[in-house]
Each structure stands twice: as C-alpha cells, then as structure tokens.
Protein backbone atom coordinates (compact mmCIF):
# COMPACT_ATOMS: atom_id res chain seq x y z
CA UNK A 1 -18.98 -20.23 -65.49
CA UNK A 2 -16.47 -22.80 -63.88
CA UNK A 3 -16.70 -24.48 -60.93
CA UNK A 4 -13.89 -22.00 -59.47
CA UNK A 5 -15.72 -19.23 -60.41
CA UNK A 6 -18.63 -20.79 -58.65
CA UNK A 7 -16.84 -21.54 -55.31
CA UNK A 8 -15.85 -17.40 -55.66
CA UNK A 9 -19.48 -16.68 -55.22
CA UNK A 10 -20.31 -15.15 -51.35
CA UNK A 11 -21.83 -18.36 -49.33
CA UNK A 12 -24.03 -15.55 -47.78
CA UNK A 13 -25.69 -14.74 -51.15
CA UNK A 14 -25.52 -18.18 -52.09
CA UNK A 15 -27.56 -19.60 -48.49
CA UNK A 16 -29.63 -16.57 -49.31
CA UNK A 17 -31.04 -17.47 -52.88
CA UNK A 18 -31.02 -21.66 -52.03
CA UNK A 19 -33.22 -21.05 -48.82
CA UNK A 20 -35.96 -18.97 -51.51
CA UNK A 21 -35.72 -21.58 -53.49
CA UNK A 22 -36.00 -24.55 -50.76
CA UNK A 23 -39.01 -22.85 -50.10
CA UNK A 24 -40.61 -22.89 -53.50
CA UNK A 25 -39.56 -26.94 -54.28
CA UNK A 26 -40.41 -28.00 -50.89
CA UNK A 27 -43.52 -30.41 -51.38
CA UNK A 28 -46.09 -32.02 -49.00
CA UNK A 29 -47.08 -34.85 -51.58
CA UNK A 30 -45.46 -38.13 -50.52
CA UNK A 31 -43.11 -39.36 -53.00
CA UNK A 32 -43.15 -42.25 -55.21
CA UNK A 33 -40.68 -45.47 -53.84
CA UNK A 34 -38.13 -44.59 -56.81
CA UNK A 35 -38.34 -41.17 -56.82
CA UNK A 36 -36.42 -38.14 -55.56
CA UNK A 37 -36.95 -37.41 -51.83
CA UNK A 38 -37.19 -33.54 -51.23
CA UNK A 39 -33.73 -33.85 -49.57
CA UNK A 40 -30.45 -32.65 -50.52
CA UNK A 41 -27.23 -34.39 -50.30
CA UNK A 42 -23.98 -32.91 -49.46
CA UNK A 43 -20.66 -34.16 -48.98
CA UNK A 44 -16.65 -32.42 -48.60
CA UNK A 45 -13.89 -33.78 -49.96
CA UNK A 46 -10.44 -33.64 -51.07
CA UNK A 47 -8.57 -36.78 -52.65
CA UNK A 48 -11.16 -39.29 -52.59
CA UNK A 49 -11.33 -40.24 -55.62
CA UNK A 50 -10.93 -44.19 -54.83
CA UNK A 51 -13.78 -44.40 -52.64
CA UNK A 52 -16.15 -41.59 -53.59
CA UNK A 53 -18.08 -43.65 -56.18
CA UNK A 54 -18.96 -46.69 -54.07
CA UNK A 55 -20.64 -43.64 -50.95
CA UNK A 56 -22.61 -41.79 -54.58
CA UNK A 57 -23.66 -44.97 -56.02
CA UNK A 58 -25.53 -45.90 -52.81
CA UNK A 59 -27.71 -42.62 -52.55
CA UNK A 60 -28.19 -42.46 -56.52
CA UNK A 61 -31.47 -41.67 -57.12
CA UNK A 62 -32.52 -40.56 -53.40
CA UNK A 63 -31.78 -36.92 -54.09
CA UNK A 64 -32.23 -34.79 -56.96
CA UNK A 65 -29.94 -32.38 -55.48
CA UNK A 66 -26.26 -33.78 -54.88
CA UNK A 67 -23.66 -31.12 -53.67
CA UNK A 68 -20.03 -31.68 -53.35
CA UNK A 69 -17.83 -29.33 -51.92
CA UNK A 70 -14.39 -30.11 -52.43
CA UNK A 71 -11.14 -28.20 -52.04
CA UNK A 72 -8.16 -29.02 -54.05
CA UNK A 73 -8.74 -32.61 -55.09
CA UNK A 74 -5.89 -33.90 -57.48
CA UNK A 75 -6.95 -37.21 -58.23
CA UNK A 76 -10.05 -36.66 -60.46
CA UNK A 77 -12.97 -36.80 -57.81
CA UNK A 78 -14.50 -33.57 -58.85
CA UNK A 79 -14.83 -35.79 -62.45
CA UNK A 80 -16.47 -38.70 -60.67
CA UNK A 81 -18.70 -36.85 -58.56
CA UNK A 82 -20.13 -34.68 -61.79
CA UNK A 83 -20.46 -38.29 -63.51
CA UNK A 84 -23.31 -39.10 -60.50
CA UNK A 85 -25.18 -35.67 -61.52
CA UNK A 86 -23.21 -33.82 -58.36
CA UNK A 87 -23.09 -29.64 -58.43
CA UNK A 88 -19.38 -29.45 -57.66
CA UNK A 89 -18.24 -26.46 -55.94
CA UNK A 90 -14.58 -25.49 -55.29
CA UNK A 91 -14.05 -23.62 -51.49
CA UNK A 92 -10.19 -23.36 -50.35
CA UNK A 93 -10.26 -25.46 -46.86
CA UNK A 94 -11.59 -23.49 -43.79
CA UNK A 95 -11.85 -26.33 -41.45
CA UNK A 96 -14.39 -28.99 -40.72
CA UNK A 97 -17.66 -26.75 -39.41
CA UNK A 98 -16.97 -24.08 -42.01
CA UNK A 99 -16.97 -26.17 -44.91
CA UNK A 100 -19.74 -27.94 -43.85
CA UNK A 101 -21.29 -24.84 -43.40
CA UNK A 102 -20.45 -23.63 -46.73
CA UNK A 103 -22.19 -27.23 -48.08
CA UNK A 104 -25.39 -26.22 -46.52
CA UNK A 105 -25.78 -23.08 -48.03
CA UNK A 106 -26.11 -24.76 -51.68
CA UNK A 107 -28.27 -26.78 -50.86
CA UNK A 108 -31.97 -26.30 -52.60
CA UNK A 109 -34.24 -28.11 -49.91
CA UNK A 110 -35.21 -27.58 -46.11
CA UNK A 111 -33.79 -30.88 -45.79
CA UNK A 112 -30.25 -32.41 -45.90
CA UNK A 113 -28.38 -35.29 -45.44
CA UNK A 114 -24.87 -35.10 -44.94
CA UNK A 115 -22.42 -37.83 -45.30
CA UNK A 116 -18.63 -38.07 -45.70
CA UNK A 117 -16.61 -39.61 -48.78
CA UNK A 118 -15.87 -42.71 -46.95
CA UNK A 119 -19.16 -43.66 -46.05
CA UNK A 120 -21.75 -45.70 -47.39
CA UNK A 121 -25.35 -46.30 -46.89
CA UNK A 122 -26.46 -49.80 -46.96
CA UNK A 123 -29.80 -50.53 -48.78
CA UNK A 124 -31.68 -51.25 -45.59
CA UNK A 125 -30.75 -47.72 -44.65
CA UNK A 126 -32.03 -45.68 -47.64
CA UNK A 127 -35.10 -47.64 -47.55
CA UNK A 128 -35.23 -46.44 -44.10
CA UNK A 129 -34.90 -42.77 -45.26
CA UNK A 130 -37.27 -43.25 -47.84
CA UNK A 131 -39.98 -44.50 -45.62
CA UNK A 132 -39.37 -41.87 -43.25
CA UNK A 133 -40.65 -39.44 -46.05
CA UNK A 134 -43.35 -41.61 -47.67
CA UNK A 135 -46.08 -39.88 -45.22
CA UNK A 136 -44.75 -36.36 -46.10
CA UNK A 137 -42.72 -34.14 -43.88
CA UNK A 138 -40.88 -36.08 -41.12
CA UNK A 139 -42.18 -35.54 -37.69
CA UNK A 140 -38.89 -34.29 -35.99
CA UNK A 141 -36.23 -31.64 -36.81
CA UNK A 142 -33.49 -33.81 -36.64
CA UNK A 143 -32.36 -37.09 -36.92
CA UNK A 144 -29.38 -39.40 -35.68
CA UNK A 145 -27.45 -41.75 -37.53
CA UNK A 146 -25.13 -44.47 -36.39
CA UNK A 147 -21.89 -44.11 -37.84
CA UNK A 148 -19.78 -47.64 -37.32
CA UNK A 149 -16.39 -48.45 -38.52
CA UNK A 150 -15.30 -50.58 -41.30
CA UNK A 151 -11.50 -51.41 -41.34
CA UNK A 152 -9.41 -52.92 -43.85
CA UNK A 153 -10.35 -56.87 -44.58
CA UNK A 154 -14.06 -55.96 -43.69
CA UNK A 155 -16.83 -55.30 -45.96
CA UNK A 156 -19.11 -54.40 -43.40
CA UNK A 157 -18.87 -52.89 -39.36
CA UNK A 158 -18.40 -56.17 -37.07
CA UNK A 159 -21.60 -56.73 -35.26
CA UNK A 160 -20.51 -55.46 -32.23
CA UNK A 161 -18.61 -52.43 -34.17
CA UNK A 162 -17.98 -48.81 -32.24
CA UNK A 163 -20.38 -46.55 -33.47
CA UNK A 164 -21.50 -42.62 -32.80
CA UNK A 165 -24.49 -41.53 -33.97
CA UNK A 166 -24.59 -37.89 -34.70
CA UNK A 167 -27.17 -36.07 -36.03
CA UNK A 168 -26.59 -36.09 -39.92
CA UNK A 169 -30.52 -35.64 -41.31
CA UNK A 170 -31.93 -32.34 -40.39
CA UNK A 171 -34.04 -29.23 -41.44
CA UNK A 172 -31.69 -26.61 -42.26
CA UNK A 173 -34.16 -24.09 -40.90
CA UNK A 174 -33.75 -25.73 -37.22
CA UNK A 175 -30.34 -26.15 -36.82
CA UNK A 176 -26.95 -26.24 -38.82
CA UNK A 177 -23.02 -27.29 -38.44
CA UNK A 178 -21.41 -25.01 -35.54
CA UNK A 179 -18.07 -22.81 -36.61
CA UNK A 180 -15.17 -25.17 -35.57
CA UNK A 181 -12.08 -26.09 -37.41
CA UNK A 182 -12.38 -29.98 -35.67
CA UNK A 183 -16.23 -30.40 -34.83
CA UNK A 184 -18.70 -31.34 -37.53
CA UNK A 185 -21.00 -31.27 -35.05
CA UNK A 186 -25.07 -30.30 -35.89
CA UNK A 187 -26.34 -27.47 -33.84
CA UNK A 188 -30.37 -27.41 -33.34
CA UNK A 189 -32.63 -24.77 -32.31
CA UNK A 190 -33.79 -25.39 -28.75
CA UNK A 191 -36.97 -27.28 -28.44
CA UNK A 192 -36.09 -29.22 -31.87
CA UNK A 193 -36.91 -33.03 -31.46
CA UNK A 194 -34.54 -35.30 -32.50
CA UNK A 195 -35.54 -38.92 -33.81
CA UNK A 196 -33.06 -41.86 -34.40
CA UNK A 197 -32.97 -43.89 -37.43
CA UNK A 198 -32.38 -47.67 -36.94
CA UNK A 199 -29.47 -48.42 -39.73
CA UNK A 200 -26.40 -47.70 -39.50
CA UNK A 201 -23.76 -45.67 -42.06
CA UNK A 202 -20.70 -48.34 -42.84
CA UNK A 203 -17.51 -45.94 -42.18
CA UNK A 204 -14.71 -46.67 -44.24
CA UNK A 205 -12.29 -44.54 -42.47
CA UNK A 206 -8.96 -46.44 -43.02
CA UNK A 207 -7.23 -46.66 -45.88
CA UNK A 208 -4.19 -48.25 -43.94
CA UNK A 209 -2.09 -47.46 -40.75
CA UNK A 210 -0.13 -45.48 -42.64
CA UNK A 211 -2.45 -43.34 -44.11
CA UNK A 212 -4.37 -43.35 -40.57
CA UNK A 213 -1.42 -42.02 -39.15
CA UNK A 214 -0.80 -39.18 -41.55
CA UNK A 215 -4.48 -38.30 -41.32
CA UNK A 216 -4.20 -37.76 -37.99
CA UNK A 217 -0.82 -36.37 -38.14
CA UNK A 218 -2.68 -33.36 -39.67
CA UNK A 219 -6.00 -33.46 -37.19
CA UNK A 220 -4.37 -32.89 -33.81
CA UNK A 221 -2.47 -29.82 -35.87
CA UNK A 222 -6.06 -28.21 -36.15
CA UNK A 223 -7.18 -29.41 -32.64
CA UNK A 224 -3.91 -27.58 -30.52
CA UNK A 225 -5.15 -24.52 -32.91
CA UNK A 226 -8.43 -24.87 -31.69
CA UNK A 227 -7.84 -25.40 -28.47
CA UNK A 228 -5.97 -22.21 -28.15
CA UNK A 229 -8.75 -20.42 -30.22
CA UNK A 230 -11.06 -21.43 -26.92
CA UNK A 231 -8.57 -20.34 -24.77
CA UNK A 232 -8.25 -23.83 -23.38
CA UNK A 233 -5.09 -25.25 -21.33
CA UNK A 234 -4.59 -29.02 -20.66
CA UNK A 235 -2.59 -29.79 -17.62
CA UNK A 236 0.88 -31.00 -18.53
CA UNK A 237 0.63 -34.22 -16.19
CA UNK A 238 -1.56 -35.69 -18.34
CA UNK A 239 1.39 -36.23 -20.86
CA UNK A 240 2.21 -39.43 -18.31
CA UNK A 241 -1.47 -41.03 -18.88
CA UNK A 242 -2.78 -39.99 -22.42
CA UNK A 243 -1.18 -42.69 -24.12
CA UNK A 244 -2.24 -45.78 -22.06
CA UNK A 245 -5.33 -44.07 -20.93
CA UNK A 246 -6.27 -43.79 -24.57
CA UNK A 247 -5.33 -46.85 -25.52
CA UNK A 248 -7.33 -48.40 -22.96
CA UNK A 249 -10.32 -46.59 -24.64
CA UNK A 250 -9.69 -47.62 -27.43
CA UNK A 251 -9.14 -51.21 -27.32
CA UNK A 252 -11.93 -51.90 -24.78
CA UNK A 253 -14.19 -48.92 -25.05
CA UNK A 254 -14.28 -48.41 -28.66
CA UNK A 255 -13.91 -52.24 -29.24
CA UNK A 256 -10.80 -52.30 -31.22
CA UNK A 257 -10.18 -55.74 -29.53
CA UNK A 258 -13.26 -57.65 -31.82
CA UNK A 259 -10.67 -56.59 -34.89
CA UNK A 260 -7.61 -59.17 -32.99
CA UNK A 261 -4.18 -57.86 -33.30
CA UNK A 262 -4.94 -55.57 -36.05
CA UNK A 263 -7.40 -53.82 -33.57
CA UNK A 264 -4.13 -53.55 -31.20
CA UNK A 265 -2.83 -51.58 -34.06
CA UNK A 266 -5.59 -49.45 -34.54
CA UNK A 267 -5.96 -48.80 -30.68
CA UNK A 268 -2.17 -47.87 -30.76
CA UNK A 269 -2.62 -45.06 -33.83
CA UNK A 270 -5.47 -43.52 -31.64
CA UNK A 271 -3.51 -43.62 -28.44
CA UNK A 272 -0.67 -41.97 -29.81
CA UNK A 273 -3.19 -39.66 -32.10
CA UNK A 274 -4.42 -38.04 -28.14
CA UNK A 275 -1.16 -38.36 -27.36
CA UNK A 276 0.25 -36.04 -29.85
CA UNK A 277 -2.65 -33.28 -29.79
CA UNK A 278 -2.01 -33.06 -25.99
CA UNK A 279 1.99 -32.86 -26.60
CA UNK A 280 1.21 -30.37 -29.65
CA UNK A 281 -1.10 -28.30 -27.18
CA UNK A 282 1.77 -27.81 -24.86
CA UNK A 283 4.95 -27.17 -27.25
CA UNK A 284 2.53 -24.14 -28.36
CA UNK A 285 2.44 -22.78 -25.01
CA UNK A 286 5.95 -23.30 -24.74
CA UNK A 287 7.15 -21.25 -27.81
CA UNK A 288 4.95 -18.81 -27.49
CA UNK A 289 5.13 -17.03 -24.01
CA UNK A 290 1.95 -15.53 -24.33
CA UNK A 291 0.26 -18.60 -24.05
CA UNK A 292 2.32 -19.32 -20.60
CA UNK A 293 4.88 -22.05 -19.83
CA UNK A 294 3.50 -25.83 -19.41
C-alpha cells in the first residue's frame, strides 16, 4: 500500500482502530531514561524539507510512534521524515485544525505531543518530558509549552524572546485540536487540569522577510475566509489604525525591538500581515453584496 493510498483511508475508521489500540499499548510501568515514552509524535507539513531533520533529530528516540502528515511536499521531506522511522501519511490540505485533527487520529497512544516543522526541542526540554513520565501517567490532562521565536542570525530565542505557550502535550481522550482553518488551538474537556512545563520550544519560524511575507500573504487569505465562515464583520475604521496599532504590538509587545533594526523589519511584516487580513475581510464584503457594503 502507498502512502497515498494510506492518506485515502476514512480518518474516522482510522481514529477508530488507533484509539483500540492506544488502549492496548498504553502502560503504567515507568520507562527506562533511553527508552520510548508511551507518547506519540505528530507533526504537518508541506515543503520543509530544509529544516525538518534538525525538529526529528531532537525527539529521536522519545517516541516510538512518529506521525507526519504532510500534503503535497515537493522537496523530498516525506523521504527525510521516513529516514527518522516517521509513518508518513498524505491528506490534501484542509486547513490548520483539520489537519491537525487528521494527525491525531493516527496516532497509537492516549498521549501526544505535537510540534511544527520549524521547531525544535532543546535537550533540557525532552529531559523535561521524560521526567514528567518517569513516575507513570502524568498527573494532568494537558500540558503547556512555551513556544519562543528564533529569527535569522540566532541559534536560540533571545532571553527575553516573545513566547505563547499553548497547550501542545495532552491526552487525546480529554481534549483535541478544534475545526478551524487558522486556529491550531487544543480544546479540553471541562474540568481537565492543565500543567505547564518549564522549557521552552525554539521556533524557527523565518526563513527570511521574503518568505515571511509570502507566508503570510497566504494566512490572512484563510483568516477573511474564516472570518466570514463565523459570520464575523470588522468595522471598516479600523483600516486607519491596524497598521500602526499592530506595529506598536509588535515592536514593544511582542519584543521585536531586542532583535535592533531587523526587529523593525519583522514588526513591519506583522503590521502589514493585520493589516491585510482586515483589508482582505472588507474587499469580500464589498464584492459580494450578500455579505453587505463596508
């Protein structure tokens, strides 16, 4: 069988038969410091072929189960990913949430760790991971993660980097990625406690400005589609104010300005990034009268 005739198979059968067998490998015996974790790994990608090694080659060895969904890479990261002992799955590009959702379902264990191709955990982190399982099964449902930026010329976030810290390790029986074409975003079951690891994932997220730019070039096309999924309607005065307001965010906020004048640069792709969704929100409403005039 291929991997295109895998990525054919129904995600609902598939989340079906990995959830019976999550349940039969799940273990309450404390691993060994160099062995598997009962944790699966998942990641989605497309084109990532010059970074995808460095994010694998950190986690090799934490997992026995390494899934990467990917849909339509050209560059030979389907190749690399098999050569780390990844199940590669094709699945045509539904947007953020659903292929993330699609990830989960092949997964074989109750727990999973997601991370993107341009991300890498540091040593300190896995060791952190490891230790949280060395007792047996965690005591929450969830955990957080910090997620800080690395740009170009770094090796590592700046110490006092911008960082989110969304839930990325949890028990796929408690919660799961919500059904959005732009949030990746971890839904729990109510009552589910969520811990916080101390380390913090290094995010490699830009290539250059150029490639920043096209990247989100294409993300504010999905985000004025979602926002008229929700039936959502910005006000049009806030065409005036994105920009600077954004910028502003950016620069002092997110704390572009510890990068010098290449932060200024950054700052300015995001402002104009919020920018552009907003002016991409209202040109829909515009051509289309029944979304109304802006």
């Amino acid at each position: 069988m291929t991997r295109e005739d895998i990525g054919r198979e129904s995600p609902a059968n598939e989340a079906s038969t990995h959830r019976r067998n999550a349940t039969s490998l799940a273990t309450t015996s404390s691993p060994t410091p160099a062995s598997p974790l009962p944790l699966s790994i998942f990641l989605i990608t497309r084109n990532e072929a010059d970074r995808i090694g460095r994010t694998l080659e950190a986690v090799r060895g934490l997992t026995d189960d390494l899934v990467v969904v990917d849909s339509g890479s050209s560059d030979g990261t389907q190749a690399i990913a098999e050569s780390f002992g990844a199940e590669v799955v094709f699945n045509a590009w539904p947007g953020y949430g659903p292929q993330k959702r699609f990830a989960e379902a092949r997964c074989r264990h109750r727990w999973v760790l997601n991370l993107d191709a341009d991300e890498v955990m540091p040593p300190a982190l896995v060791a952190e991971v490891r230790a949280l399982f060395a007792a047996g099964e965690p005591p929450c449902a969830a955990y957080e993660i910090a997620v800080a930026e690395v740009f170009p010329g770094e090796s590592e976030p700046h110490r006092w980097a911008y960082s989110l810290a969304p839930v990325r390790l949890y028990r796929t029986d408690r919660g799961g990625y919500v059904e959005s074409l732009v949030h990746d975003r971890v839904e729990l079951a109510p009552g589910g406690k969520v811990g916080r690891l101390n380390g913090r994932i290094h995010h490699f997220s830009v290539r250059s400005l150029g490639e920043q730019i096209a990247k989100l070039n294409a993300y504010t096309e999905l985000q004025a589609e979602d926002l008229e999924r929700r039936g959502i309607r910005l006000p049009a005065w806030r065409l005036f104010v994105e920009f600077p307001t954004a910028f502003v965010k950016a620069y002092f906020g997110r704390r572009h300005f510890v990068r010098g004048l290449y932060g200024v640069t950054t700052a300015a792709n995001y402002a104009f990034f919020r920018y552009l969704r907003l002016a991409k929100h209202l040109e829909r409403r515009r051509t289309n009268p029944r979304r109304g005039n802006s």
